[in-house]
PDB file of N, CA and C in Angstrom:
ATOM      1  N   UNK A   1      83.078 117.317  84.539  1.00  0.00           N
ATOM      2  CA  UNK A   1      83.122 116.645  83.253  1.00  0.00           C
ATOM      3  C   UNK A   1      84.536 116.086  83.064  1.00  0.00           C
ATOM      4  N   UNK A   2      84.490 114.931  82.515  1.00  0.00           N
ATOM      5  CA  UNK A   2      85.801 114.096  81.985  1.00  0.00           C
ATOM      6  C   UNK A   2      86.081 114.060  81.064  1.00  0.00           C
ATOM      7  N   UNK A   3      87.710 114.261  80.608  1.00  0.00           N
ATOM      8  CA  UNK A   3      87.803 114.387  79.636  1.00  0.00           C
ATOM      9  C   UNK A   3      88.837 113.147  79.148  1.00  0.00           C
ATOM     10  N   UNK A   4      88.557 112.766  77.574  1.00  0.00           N
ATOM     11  CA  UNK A   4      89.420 111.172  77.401  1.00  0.00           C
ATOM     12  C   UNK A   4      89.969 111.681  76.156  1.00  0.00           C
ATOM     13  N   UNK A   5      90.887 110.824  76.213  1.00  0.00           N
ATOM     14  CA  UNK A   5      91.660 111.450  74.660  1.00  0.00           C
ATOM     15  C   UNK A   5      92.282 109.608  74.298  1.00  0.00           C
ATOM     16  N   UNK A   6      91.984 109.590  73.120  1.00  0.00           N
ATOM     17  CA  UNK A   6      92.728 107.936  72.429  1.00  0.00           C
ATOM     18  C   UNK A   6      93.244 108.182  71.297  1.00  0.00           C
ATOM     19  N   UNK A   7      94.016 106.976  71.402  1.00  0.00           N
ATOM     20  CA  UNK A   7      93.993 106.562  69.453  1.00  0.00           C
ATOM     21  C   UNK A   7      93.280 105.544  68.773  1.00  0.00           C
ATOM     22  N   UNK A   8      93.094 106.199  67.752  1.00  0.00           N
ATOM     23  CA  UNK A   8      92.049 105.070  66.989  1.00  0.00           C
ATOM     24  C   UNK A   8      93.057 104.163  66.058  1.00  0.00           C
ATOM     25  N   UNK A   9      92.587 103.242  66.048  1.00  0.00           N
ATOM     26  CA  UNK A   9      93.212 102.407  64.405  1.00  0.00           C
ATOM     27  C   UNK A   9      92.337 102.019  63.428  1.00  0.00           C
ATOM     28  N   UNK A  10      92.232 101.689  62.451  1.00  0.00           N
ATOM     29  CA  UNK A  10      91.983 101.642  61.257  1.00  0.00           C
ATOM     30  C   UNK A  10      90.695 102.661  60.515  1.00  0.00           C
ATOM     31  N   UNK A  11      91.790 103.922  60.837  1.00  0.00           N
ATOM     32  CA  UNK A  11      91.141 105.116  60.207  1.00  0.00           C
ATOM     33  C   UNK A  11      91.431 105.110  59.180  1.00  0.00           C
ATOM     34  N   UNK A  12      91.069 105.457  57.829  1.00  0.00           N
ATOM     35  CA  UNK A  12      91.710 105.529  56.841  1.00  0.00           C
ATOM     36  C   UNK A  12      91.517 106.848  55.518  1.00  0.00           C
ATOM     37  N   UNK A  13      90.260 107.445  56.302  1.00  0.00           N
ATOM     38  CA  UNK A  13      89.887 108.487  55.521  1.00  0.00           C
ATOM     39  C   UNK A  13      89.576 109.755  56.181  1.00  0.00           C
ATOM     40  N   UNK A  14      89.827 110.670  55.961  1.00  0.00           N
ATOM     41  CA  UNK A  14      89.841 112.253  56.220  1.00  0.00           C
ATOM     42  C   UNK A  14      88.431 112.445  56.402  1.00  0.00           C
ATOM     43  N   UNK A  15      87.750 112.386  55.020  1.00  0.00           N
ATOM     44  CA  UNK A  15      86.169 112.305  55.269  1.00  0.00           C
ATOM     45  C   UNK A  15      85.533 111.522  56.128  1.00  0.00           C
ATOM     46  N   UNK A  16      85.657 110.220  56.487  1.00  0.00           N
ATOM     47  CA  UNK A  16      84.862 109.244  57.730  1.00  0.00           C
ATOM     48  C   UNK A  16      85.553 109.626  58.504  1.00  0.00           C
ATOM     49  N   UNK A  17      86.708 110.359  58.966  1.00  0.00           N
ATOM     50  CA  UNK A  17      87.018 111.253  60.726  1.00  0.00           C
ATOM     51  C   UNK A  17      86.305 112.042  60.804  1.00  0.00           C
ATOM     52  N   UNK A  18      85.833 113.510  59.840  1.00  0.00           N
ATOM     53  CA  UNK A  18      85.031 114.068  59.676  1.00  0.00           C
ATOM     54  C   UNK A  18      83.558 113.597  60.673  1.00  0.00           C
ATOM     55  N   UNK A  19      82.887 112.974  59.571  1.00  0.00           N
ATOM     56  CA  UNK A  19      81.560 111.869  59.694  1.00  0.00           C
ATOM     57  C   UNK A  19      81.827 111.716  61.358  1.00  0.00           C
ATOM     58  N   UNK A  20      82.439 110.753  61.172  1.00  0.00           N
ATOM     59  CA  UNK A  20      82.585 110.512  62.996  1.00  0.00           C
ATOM     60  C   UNK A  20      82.376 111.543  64.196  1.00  0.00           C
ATOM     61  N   UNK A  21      83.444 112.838  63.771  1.00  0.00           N
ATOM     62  CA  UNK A  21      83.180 113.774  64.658  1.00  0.00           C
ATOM     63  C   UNK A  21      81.888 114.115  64.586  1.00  0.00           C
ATOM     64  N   UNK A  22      81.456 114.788  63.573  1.00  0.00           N
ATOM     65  CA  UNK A  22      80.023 115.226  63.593  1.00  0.00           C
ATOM     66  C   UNK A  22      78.737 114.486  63.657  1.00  0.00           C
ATOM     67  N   UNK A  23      78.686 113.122  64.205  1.00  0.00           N
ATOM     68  CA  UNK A  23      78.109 112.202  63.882  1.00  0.00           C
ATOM     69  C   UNK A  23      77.765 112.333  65.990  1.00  0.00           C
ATOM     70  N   UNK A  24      79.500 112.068  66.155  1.00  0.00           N
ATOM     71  CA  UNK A  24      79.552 112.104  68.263  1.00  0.00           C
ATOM     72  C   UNK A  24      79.134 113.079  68.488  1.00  0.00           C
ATOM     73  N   UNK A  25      79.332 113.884  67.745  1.00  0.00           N
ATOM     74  CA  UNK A  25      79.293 115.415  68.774  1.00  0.00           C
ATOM     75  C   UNK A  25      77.391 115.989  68.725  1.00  0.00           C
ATOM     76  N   UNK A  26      76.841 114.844  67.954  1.00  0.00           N
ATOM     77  CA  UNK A  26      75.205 114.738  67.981  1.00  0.00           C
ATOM     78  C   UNK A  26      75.050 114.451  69.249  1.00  0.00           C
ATOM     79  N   UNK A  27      75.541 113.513  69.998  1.00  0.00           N
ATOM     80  CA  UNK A  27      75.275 112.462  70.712  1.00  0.00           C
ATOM     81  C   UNK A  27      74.973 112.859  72.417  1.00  0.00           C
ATOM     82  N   UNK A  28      74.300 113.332  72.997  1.00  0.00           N
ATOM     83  CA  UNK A  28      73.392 114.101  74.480  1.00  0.00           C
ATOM     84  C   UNK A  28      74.787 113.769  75.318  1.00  0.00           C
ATOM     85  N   UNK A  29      75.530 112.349  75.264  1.00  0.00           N
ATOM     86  CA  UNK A  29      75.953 112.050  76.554  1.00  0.00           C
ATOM     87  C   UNK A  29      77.621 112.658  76.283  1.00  0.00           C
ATOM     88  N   UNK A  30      77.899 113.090  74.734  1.00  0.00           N
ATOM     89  CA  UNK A  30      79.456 113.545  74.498  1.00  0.00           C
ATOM     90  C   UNK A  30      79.712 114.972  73.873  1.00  0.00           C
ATOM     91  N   UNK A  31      80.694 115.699  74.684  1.00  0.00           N
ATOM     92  CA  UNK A  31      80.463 116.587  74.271  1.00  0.00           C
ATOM     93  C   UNK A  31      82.001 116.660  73.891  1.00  0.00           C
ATOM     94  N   UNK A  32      82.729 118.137  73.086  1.00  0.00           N
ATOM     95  CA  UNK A  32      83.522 118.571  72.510  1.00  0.00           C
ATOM     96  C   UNK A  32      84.601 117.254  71.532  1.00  0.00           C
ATOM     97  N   UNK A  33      83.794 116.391  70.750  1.00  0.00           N
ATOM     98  CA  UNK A  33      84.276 115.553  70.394  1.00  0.00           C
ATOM     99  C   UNK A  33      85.160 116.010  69.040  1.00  0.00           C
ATOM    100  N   UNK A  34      86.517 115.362  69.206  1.00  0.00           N
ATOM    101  CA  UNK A  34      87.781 115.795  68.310  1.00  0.00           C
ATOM    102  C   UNK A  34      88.171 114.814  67.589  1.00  0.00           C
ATOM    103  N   UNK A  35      88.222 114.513  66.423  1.00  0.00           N
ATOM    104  CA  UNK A  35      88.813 113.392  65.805  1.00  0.00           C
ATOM    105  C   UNK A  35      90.342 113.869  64.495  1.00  0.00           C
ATOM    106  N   UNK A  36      91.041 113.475  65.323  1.00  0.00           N
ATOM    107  CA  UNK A  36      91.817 114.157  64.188  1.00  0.00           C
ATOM    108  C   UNK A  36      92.943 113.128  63.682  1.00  0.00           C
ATOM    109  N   UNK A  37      92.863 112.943  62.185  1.00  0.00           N
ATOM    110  CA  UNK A  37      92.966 112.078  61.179  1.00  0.00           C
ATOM    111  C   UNK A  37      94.361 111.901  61.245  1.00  0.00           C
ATOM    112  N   UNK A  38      95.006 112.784  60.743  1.00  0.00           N
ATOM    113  CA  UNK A  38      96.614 113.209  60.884  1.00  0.00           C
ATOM    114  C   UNK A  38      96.992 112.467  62.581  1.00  0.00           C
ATOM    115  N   UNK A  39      96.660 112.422  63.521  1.00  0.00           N
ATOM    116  CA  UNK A  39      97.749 111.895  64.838  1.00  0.00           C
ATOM    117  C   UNK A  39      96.343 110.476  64.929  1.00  0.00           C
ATOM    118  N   UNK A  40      95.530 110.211  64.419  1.00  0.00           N
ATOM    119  CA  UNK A  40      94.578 109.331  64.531  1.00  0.00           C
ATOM    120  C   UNK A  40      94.676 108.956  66.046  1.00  0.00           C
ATOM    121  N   UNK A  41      93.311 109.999  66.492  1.00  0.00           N
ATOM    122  CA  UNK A  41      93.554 110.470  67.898  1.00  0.00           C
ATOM    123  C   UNK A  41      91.790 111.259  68.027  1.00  0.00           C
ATOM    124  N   UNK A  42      91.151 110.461  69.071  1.00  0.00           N
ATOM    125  CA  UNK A  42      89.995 111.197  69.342  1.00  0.00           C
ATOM    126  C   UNK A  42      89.950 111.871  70.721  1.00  0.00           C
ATOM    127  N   UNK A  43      89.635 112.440  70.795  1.00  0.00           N
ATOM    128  CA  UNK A  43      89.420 113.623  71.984  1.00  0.00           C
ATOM    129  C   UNK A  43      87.691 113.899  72.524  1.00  0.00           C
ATOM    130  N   UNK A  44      87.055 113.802  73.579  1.00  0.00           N
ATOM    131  CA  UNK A  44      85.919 113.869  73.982  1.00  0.00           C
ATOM    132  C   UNK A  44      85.894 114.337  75.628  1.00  0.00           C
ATOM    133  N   UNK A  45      84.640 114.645  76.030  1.00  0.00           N
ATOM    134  CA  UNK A  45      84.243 115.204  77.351  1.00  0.00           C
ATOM    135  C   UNK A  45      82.830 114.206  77.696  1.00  0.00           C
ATOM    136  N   UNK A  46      82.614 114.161  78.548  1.00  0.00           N
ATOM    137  CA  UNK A  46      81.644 113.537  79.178  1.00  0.00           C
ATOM    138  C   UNK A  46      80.888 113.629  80.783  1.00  0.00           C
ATOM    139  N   UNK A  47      80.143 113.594  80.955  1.00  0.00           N
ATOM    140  CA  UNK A  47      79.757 113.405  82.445  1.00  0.00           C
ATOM    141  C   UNK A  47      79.167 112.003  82.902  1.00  0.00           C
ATOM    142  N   UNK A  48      79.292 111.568  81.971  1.00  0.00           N
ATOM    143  CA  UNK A  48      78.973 109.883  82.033  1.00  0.00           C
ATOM    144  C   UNK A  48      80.686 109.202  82.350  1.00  0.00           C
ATOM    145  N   UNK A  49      80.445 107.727  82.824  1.00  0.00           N
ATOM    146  CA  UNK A  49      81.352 106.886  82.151  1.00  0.00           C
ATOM    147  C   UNK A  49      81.552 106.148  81.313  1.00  0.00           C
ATOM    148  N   UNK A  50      81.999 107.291  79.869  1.00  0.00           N
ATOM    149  CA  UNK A  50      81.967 106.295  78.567  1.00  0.00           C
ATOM    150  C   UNK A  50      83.376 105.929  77.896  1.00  0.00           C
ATOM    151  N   UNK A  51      83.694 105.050  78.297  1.00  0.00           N
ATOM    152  CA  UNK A  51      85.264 104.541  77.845  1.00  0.00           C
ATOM    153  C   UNK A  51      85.603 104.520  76.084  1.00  0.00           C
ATOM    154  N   UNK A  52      86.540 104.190  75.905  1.00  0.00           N
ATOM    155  CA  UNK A  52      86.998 103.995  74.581  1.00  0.00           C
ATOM    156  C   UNK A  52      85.686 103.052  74.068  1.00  0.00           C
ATOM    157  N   UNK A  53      85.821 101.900  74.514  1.00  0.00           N
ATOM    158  CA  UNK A  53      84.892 101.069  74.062  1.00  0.00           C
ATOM    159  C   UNK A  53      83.725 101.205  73.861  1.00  0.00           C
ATOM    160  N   UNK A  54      82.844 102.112  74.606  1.00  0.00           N
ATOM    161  CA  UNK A  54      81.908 102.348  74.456  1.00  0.00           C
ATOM    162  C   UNK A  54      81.665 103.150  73.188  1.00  0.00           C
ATOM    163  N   UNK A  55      82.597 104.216  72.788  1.00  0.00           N
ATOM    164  CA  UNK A  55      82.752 105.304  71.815  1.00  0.00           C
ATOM    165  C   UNK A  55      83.298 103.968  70.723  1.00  0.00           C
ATOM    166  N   UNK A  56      83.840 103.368  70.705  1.00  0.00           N
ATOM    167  CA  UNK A  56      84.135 102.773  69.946  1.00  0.00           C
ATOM    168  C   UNK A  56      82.891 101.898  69.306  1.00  0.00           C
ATOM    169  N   UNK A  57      81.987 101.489  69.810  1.00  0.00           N
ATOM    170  CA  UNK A  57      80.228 100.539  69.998  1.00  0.00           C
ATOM    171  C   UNK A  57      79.713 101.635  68.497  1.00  0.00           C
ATOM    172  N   UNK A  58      79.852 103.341  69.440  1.00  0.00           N
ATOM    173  CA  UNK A  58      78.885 104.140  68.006  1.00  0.00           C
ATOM    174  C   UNK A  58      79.593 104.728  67.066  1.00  0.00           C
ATOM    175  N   UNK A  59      80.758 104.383  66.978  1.00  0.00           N
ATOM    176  CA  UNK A  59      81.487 104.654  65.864  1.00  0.00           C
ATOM    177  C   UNK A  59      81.841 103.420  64.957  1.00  0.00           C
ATOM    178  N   UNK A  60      81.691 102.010  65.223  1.00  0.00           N
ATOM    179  CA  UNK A  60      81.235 101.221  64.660  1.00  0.00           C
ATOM    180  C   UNK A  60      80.026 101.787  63.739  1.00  0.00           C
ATOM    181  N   UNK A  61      78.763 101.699  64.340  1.00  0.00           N
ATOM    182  CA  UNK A  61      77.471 102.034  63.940  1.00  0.00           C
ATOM    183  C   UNK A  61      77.133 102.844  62.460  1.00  0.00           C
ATOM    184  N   UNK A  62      78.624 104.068  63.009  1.00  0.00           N
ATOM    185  CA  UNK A  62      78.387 105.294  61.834  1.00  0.00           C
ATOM    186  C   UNK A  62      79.510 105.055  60.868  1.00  0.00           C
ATOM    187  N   UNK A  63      80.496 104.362  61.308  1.00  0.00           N
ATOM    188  CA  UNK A  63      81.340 104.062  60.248  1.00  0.00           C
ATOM    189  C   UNK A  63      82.035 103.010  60.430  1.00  0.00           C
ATOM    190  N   UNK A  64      81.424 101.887  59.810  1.00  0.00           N
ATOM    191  CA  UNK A  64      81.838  99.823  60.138  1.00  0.00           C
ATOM    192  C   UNK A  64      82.935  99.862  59.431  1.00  0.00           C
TER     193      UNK A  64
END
């Protein structure tokens, strides 16, 4: 399993990092997903190849 760590930009709320985490960490193909508001910085595992961008596609979805 792989593990990716980023930064996000235009986070702006404590509650939609929240949302987000618990929203990925639904998601079959991602596992131990971290979003943390304060260093605006996500953290994830995978056995797929799912890049920023891709994570970025369903976090659009759950929070535009």
């Amino acid at each position: 399993m792989k593990s990716y760590k980023y930064t996000l930009e235009g986070l702006d709320c404590a509650n939609c990092a929240r949302k987000i985490e618990d929203s990925l960490n639904k998601n079959k193909d991602l596992k131990n997903v971290k979003v943390n508001f304060n260093t605006m910085m996500i953290s994830y595992e995978t056995e797929k190849n799912i890049s920023i961008s891709g994570v970025n596609k369903l976090i659009k979805k759950i929070e535009p």
